[in-house]
PDB file of N, CA and C in Angstrom:
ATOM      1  N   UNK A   1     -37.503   1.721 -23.150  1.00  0.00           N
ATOM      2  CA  UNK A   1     -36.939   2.388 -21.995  1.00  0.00           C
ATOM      3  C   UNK A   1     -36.990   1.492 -20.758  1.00  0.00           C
ATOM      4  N   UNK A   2     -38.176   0.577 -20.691  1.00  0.00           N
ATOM      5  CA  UNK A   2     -37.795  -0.513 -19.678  1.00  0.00           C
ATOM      6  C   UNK A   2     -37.196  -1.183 -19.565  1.00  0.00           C
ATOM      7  N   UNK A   3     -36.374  -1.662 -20.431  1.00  0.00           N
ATOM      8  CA  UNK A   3     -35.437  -2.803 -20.725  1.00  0.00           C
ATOM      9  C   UNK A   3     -33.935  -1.587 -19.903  1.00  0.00           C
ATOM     10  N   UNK A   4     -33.883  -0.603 -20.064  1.00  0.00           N
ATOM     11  CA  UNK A   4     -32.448   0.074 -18.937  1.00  0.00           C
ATOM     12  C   UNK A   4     -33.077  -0.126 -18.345  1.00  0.00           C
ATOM     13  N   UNK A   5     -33.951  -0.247 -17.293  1.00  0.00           N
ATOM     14  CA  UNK A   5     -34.077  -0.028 -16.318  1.00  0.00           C
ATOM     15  C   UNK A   5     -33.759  -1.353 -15.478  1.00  0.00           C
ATOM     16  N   UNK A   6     -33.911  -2.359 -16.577  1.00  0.00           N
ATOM     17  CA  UNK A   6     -33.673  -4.035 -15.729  1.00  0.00           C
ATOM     18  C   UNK A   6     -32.444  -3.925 -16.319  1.00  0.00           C
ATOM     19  N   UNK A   7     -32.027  -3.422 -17.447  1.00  0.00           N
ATOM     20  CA  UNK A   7     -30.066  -3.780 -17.354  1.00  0.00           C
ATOM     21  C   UNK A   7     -29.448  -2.928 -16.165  1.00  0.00           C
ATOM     22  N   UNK A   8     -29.676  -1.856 -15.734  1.00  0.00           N
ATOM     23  CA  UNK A   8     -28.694  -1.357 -14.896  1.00  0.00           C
ATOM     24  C   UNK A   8     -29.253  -2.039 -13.365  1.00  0.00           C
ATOM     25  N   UNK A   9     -30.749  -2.553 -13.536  1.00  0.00           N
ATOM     26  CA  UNK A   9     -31.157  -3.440 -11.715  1.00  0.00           C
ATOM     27  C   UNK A   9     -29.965  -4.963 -12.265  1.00  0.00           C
ATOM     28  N   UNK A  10     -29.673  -5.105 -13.215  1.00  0.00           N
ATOM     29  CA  UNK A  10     -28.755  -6.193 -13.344  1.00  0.00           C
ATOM     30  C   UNK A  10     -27.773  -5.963 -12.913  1.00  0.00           C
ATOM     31  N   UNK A  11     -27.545  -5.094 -13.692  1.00  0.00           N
ATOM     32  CA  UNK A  11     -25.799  -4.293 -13.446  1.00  0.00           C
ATOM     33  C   UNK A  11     -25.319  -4.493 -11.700  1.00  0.00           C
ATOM     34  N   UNK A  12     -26.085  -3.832 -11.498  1.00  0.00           N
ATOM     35  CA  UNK A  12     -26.202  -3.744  -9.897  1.00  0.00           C
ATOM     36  C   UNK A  12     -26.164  -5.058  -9.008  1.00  0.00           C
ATOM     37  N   UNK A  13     -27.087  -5.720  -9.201  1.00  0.00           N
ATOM     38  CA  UNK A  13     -27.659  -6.946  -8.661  1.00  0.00           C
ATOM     39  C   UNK A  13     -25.537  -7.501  -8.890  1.00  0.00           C
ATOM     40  N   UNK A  14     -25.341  -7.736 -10.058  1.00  0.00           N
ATOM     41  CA  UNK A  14     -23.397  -8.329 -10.420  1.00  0.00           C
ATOM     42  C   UNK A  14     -22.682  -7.636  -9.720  1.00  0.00           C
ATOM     43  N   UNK A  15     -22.841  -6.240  -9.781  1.00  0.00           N
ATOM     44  CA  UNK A  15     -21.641  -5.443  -9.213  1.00  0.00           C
ATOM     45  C   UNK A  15     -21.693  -6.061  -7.666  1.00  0.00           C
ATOM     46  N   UNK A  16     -22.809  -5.499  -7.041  1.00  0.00           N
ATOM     47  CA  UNK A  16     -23.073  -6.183  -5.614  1.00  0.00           C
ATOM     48  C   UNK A  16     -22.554  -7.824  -5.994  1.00  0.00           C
ATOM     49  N   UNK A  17     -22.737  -8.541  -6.080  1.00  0.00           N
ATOM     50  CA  UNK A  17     -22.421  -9.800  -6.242  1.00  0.00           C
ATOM     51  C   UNK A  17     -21.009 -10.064  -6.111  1.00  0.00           C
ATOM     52  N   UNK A  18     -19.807  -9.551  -7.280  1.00  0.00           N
ATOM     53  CA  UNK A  18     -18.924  -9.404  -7.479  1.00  0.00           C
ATOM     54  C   UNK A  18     -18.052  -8.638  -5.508  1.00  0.00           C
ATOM     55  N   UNK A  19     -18.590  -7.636  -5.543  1.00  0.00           N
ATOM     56  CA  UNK A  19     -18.325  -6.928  -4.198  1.00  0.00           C
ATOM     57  C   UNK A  19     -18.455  -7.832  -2.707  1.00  0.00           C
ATOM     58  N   UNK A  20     -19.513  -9.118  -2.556  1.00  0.00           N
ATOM     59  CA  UNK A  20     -19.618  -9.679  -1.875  1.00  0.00           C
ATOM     60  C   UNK A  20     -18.316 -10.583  -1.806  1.00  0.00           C
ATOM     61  N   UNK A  21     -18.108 -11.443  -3.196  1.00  0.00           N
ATOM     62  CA  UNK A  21     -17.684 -12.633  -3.195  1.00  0.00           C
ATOM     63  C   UNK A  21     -15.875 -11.848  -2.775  1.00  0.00           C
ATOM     64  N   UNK A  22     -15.452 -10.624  -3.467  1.00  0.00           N
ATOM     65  CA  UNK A  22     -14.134 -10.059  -3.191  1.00  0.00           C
ATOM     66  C   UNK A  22     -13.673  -9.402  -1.929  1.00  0.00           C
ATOM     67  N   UNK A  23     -14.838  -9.615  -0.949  1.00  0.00           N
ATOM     68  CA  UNK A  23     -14.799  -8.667   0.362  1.00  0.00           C
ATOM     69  C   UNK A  23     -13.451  -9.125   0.844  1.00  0.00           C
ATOM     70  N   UNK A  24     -12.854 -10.160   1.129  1.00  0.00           N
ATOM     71  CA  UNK A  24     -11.608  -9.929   2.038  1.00  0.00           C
ATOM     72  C   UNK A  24     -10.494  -9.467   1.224  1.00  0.00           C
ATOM     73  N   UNK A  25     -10.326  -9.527   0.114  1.00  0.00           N
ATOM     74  CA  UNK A  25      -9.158  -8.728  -1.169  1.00  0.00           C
ATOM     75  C   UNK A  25      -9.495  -7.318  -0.981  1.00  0.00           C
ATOM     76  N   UNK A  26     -10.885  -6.727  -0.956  1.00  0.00           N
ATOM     77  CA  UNK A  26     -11.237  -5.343  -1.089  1.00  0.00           C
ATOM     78  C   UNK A  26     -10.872  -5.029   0.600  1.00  0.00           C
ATOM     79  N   UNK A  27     -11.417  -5.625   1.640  1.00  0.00           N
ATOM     80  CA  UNK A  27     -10.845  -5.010   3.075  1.00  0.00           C
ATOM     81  C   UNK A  27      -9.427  -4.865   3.323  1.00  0.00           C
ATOM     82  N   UNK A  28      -8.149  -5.754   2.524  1.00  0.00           N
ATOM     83  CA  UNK A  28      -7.046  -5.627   2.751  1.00  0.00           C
ATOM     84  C   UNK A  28      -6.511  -4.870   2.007  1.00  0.00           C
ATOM     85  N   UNK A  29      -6.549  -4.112   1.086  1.00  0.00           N
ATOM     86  CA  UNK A  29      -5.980  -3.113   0.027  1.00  0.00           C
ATOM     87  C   UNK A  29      -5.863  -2.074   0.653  1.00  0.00           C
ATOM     88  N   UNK A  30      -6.189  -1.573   1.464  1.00  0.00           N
ATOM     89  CA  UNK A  30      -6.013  -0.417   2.284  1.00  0.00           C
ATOM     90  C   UNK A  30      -4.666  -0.473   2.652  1.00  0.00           C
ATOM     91  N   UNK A  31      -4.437  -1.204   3.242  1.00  0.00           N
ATOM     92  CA  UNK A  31      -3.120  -2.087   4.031  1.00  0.00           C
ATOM     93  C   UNK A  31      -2.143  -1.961   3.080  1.00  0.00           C
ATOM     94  N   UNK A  32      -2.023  -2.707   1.698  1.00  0.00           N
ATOM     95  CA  UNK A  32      -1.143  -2.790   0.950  1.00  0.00           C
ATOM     96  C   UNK A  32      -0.730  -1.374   0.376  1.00  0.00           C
ATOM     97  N   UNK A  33      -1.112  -0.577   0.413  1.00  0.00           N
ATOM     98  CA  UNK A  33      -0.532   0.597  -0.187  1.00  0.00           C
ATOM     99  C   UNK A  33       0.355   1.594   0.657  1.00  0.00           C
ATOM    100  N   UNK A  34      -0.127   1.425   2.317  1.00  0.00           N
ATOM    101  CA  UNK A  34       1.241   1.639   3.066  1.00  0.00           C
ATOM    102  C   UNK A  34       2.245   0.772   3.625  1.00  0.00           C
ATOM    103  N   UNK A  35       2.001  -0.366   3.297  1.00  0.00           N
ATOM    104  CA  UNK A  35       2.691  -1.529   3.313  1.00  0.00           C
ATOM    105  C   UNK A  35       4.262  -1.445   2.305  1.00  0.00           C
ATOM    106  N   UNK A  36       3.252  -1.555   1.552  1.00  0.00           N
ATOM    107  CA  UNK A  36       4.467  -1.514   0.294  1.00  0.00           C
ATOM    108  C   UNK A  36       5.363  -0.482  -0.058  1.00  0.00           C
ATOM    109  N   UNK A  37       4.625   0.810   0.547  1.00  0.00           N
ATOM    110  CA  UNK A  37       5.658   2.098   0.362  1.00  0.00           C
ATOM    111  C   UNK A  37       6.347   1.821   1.255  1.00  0.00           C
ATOM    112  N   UNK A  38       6.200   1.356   2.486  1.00  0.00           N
ATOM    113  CA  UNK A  38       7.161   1.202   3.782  1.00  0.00           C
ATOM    114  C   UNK A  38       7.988   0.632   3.447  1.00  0.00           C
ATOM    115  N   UNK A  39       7.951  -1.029   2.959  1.00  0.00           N
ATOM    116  CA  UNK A  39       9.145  -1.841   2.562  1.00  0.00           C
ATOM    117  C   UNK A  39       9.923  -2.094   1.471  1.00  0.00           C
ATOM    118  N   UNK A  40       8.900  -1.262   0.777  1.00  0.00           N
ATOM    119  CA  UNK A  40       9.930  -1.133  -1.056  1.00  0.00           C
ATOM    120  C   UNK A  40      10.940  -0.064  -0.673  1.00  0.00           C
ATOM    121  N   UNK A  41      10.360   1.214   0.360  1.00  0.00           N
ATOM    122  CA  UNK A  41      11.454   2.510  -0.006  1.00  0.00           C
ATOM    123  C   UNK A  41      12.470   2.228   1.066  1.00  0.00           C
ATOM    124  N   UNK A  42      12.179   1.122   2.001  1.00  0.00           N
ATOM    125  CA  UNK A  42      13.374   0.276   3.318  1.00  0.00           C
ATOM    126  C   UNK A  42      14.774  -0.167   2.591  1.00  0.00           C
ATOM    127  N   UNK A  43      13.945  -1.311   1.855  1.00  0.00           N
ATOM    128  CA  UNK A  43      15.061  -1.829   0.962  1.00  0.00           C
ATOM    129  C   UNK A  43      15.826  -0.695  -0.257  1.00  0.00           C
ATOM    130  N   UNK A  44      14.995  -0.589  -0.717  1.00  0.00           N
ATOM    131  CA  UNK A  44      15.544   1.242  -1.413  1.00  0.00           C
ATOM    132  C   UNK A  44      16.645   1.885  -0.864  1.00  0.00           C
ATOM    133  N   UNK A  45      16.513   2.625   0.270  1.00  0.00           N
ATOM    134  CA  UNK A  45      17.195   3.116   1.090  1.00  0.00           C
ATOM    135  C   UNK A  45      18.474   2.367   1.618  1.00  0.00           C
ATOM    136  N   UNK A  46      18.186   1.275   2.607  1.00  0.00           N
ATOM    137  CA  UNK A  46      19.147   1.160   3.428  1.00  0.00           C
ATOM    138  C   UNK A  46      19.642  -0.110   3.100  1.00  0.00           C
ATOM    139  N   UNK A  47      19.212  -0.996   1.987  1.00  0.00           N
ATOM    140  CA  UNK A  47      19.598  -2.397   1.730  1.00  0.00           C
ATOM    141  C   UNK A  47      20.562  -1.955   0.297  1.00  0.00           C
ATOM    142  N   UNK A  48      19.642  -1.342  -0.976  1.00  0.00           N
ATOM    143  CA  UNK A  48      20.816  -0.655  -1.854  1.00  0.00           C
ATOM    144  C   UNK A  48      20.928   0.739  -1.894  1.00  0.00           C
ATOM    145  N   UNK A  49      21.313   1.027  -0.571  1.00  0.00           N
ATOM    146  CA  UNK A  49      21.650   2.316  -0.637  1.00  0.00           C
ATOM    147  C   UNK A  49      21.927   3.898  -1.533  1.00  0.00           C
ATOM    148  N   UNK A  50      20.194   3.596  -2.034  1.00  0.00           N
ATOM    149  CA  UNK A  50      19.971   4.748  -2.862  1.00  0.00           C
ATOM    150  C   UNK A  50      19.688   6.117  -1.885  1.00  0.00           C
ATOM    151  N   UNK A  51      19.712   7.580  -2.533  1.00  0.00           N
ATOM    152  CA  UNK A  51      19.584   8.297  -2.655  1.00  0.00           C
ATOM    153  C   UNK A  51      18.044   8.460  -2.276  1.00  0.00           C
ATOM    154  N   UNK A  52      17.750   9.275  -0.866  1.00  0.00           N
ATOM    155  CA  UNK A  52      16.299   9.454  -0.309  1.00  0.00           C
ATOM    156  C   UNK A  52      15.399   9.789  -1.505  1.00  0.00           C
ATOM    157  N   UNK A  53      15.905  10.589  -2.114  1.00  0.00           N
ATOM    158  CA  UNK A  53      14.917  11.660  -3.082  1.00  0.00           C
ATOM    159  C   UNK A  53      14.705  10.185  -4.360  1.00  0.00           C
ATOM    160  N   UNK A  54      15.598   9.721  -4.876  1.00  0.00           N
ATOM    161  CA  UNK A  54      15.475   8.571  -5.679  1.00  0.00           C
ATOM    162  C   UNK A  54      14.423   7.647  -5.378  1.00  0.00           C
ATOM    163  N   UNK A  55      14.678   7.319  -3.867  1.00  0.00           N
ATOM    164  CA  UNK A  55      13.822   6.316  -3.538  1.00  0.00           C
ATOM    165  C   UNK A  55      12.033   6.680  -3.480  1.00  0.00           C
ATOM    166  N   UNK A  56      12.502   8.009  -2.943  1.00  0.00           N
ATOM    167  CA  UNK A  56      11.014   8.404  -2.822  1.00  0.00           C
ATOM    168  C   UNK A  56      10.375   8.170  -4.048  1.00  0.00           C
ATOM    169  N   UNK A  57      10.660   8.663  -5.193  1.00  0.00           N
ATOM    170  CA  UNK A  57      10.041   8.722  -6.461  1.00  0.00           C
ATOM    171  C   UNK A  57      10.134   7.011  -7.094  1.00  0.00           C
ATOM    172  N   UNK A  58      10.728   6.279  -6.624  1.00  0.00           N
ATOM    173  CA  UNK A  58      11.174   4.777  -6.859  1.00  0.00           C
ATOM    174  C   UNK A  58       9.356   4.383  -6.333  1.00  0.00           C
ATOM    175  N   UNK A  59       9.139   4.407  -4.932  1.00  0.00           N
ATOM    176  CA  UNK A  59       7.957   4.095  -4.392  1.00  0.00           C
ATOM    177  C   UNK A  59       6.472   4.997  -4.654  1.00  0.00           C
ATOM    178  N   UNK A  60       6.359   5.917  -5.216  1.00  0.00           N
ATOM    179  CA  UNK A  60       5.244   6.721  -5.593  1.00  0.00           C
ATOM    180  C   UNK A  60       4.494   6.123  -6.319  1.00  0.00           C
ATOM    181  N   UNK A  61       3.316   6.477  -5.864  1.00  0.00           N
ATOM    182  CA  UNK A  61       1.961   5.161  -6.410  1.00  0.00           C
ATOM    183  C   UNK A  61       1.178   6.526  -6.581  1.00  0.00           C
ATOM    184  N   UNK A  62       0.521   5.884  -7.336  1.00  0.00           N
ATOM    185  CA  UNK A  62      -1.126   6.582  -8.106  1.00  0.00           C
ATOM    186  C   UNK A  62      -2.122   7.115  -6.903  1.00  0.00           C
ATOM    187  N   UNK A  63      -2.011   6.354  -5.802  1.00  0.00           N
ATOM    188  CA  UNK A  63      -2.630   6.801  -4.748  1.00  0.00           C
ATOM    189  C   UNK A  63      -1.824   7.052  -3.384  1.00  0.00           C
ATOM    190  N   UNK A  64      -2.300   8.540  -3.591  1.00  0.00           N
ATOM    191  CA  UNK A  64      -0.982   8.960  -2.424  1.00  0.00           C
ATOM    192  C   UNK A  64      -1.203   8.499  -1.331  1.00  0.00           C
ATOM    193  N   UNK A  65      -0.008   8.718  -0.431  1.00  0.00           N
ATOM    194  CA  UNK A  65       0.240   8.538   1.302  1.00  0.00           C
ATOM    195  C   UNK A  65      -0.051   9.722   1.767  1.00  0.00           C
ATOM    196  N   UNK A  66      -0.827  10.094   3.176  1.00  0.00           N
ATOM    197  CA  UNK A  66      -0.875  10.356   3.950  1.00  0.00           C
ATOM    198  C   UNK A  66       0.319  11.227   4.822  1.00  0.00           C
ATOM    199  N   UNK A  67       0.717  10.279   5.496  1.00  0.00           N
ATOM    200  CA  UNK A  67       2.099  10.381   5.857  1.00  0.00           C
ATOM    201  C   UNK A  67       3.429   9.678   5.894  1.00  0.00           C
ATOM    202  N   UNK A  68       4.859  10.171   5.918  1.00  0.00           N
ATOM    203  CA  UNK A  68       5.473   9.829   5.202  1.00  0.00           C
ATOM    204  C   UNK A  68       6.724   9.839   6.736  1.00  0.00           C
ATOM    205  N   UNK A  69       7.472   8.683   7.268  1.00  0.00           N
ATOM    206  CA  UNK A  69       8.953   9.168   8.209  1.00  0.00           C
ATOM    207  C   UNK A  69       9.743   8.149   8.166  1.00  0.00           C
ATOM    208  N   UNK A  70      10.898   9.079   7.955  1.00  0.00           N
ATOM    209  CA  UNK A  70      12.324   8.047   7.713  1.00  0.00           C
ATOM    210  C   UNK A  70      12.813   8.290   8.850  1.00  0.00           C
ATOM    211  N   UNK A  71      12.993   7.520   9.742  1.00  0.00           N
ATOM    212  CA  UNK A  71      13.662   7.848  10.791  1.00  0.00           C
ATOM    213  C   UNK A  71      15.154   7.075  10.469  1.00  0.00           C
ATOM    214  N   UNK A  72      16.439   7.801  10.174  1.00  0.00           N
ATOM    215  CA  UNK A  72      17.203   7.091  10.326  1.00  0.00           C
ATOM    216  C   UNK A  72      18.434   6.824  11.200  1.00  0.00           C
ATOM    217  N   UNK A  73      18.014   7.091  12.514  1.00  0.00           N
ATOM    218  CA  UNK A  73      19.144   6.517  13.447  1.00  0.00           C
ATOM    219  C   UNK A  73      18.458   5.139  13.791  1.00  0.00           C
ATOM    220  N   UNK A  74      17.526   4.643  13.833  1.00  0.00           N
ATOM    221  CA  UNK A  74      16.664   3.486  13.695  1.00  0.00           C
ATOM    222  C   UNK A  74      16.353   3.004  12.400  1.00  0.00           C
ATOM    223  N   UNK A  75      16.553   3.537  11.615  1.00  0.00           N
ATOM    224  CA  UNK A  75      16.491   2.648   9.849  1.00  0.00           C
ATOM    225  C   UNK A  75      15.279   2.349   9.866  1.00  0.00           C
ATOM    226  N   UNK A  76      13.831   2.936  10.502  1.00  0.00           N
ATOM    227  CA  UNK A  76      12.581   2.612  10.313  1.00  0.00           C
ATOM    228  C   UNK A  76      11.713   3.929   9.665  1.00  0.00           C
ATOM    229  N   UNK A  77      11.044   3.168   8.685  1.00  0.00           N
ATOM    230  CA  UNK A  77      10.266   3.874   7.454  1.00  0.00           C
ATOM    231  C   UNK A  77       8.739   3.629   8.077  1.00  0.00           C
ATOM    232  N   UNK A  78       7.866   4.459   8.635  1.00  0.00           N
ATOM    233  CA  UNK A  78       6.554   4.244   8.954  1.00  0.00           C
ATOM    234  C   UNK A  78       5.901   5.868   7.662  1.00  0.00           C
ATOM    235  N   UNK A  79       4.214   4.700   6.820  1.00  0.00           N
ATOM    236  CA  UNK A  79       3.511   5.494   6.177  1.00  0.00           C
ATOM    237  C   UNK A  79       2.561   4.965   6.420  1.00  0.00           C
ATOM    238  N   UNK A  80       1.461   6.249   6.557  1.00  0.00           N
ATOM    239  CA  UNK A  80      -0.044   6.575   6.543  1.00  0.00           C
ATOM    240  C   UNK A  80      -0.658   6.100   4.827  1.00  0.00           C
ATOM    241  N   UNK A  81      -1.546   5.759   4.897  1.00  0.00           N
ATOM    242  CA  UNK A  81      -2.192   5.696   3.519  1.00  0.00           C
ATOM    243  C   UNK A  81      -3.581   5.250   3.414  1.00  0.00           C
ATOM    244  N   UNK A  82      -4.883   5.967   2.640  1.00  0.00           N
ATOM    245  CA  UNK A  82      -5.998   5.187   2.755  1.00  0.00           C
ATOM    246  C   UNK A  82      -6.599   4.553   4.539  1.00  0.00           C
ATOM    247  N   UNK A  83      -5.849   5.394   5.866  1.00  0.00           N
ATOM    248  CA  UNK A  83      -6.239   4.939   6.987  1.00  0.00           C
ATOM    249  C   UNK A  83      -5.701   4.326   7.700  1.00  0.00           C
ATOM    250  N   UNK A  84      -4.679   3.735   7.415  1.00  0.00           N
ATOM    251  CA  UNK A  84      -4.197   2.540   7.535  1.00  0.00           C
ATOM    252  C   UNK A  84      -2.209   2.972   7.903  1.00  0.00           C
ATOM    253  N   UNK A  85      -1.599   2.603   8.579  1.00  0.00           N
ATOM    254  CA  UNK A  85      -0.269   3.093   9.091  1.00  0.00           C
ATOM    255  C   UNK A  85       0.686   1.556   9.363  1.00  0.00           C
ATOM    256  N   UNK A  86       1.644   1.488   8.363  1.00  0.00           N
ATOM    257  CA  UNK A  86       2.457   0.471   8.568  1.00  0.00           C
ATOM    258  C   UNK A  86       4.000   1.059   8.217  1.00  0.00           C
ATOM    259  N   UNK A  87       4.942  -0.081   9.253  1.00  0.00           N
ATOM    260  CA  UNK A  87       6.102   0.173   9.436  1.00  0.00           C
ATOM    261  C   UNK A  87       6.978  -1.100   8.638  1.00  0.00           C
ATOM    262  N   UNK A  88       8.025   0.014   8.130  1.00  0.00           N
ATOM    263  CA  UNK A  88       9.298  -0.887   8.187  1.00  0.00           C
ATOM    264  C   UNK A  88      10.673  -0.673   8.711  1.00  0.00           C
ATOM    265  N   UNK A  89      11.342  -1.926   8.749  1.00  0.00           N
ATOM    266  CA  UNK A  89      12.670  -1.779   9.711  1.00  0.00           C
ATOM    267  C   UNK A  89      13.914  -2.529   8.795  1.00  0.00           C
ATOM    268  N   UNK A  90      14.868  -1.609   8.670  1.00  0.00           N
ATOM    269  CA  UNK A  90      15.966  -2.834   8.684  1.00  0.00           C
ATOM    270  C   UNK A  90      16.653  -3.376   9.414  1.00  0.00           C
ATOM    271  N   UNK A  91      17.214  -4.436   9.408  1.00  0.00           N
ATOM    272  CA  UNK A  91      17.752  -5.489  10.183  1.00  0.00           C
ATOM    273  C   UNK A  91      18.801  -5.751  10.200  1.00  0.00           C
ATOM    274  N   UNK A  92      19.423  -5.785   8.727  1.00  0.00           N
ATOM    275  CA  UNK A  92      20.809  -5.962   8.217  1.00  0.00           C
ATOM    276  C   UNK A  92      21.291  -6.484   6.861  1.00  0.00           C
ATOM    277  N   UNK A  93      22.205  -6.189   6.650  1.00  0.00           N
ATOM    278  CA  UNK A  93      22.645  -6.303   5.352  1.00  0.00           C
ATOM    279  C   UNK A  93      22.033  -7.853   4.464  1.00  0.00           C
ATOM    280  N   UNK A  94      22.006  -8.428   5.227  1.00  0.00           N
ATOM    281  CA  UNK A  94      22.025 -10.081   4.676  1.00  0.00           C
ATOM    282  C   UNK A  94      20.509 -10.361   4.891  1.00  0.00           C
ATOM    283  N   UNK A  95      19.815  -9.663   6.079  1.00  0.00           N
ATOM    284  CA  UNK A  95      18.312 -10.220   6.424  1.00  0.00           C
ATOM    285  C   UNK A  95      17.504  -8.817   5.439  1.00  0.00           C
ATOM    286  N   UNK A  96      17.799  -7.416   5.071  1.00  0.00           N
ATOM    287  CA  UNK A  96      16.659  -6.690   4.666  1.00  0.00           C
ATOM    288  C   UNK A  96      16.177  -5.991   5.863  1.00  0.00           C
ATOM    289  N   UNK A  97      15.206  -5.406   5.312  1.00  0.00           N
ATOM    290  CA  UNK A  97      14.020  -4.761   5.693  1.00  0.00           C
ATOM    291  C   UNK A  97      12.756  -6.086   6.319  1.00  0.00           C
ATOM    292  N   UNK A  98      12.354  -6.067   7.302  1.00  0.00           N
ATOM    293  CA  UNK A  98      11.307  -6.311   7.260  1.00  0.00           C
ATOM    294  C   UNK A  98       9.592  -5.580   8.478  1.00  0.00           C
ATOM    295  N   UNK A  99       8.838  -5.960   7.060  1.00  0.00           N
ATOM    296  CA  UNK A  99       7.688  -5.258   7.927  1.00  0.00           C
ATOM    297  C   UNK A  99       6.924  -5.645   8.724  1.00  0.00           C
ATOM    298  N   UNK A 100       7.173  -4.707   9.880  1.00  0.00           N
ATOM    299  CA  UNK A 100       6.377  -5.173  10.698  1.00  0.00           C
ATOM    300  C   UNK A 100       5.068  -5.600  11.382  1.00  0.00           C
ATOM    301  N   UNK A 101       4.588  -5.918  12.497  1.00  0.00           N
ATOM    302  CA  UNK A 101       3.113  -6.748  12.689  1.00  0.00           C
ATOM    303  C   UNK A 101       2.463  -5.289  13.185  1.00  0.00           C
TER     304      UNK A 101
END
């Protein structure tokens, strides 16, 4: 029975380890999940001009958003997700969507 008790102080001791060495990949993932709904469902929308309801389900991830706005007399897509709130814009036919700072 002592021997779990030093595999899982191992376990631990790696996991922590692992968690240190990945800290700036693990702090930016937050980011990427309203990131990417913003500029995948941009281009979606207003670059090949799909169908809102299409697109929506085009961009749906395993971990939901927050919040969700198409504004389109401005062609800008802003989503909430995991804390974190990023926008996209289109620009034009030839330049896309792009997201913003």
């Amino acid at each position: 029975m002592k021997w779990v008790g030093r595999f899982l102080l191992l376990l631990l001791i790696v996991l922590l380890g692992w968690i240190w060495h990945e800290r700036v990949a693990l702090w930016a993932f937050p980011d990427i999940i309203s990131a990417y709904t913003a500029k995948e469902y941009c281009s979606c929308r207003y670059v090949m001009n799909n169908d809102a309801d299409y697109c929506r389900g085009y961009v749906k991830q395993w971990l939901p958003t927050s919040s969700f706005s198409d504004e389109a007399a401005s062609k800008t897509i802003t989503v909430s997700g995991m804390g974190r709130t990023n926008s996209a814009q289109w620009l034009s036919q030839r330049q896309g969507c792009l997201l913003n700072p």
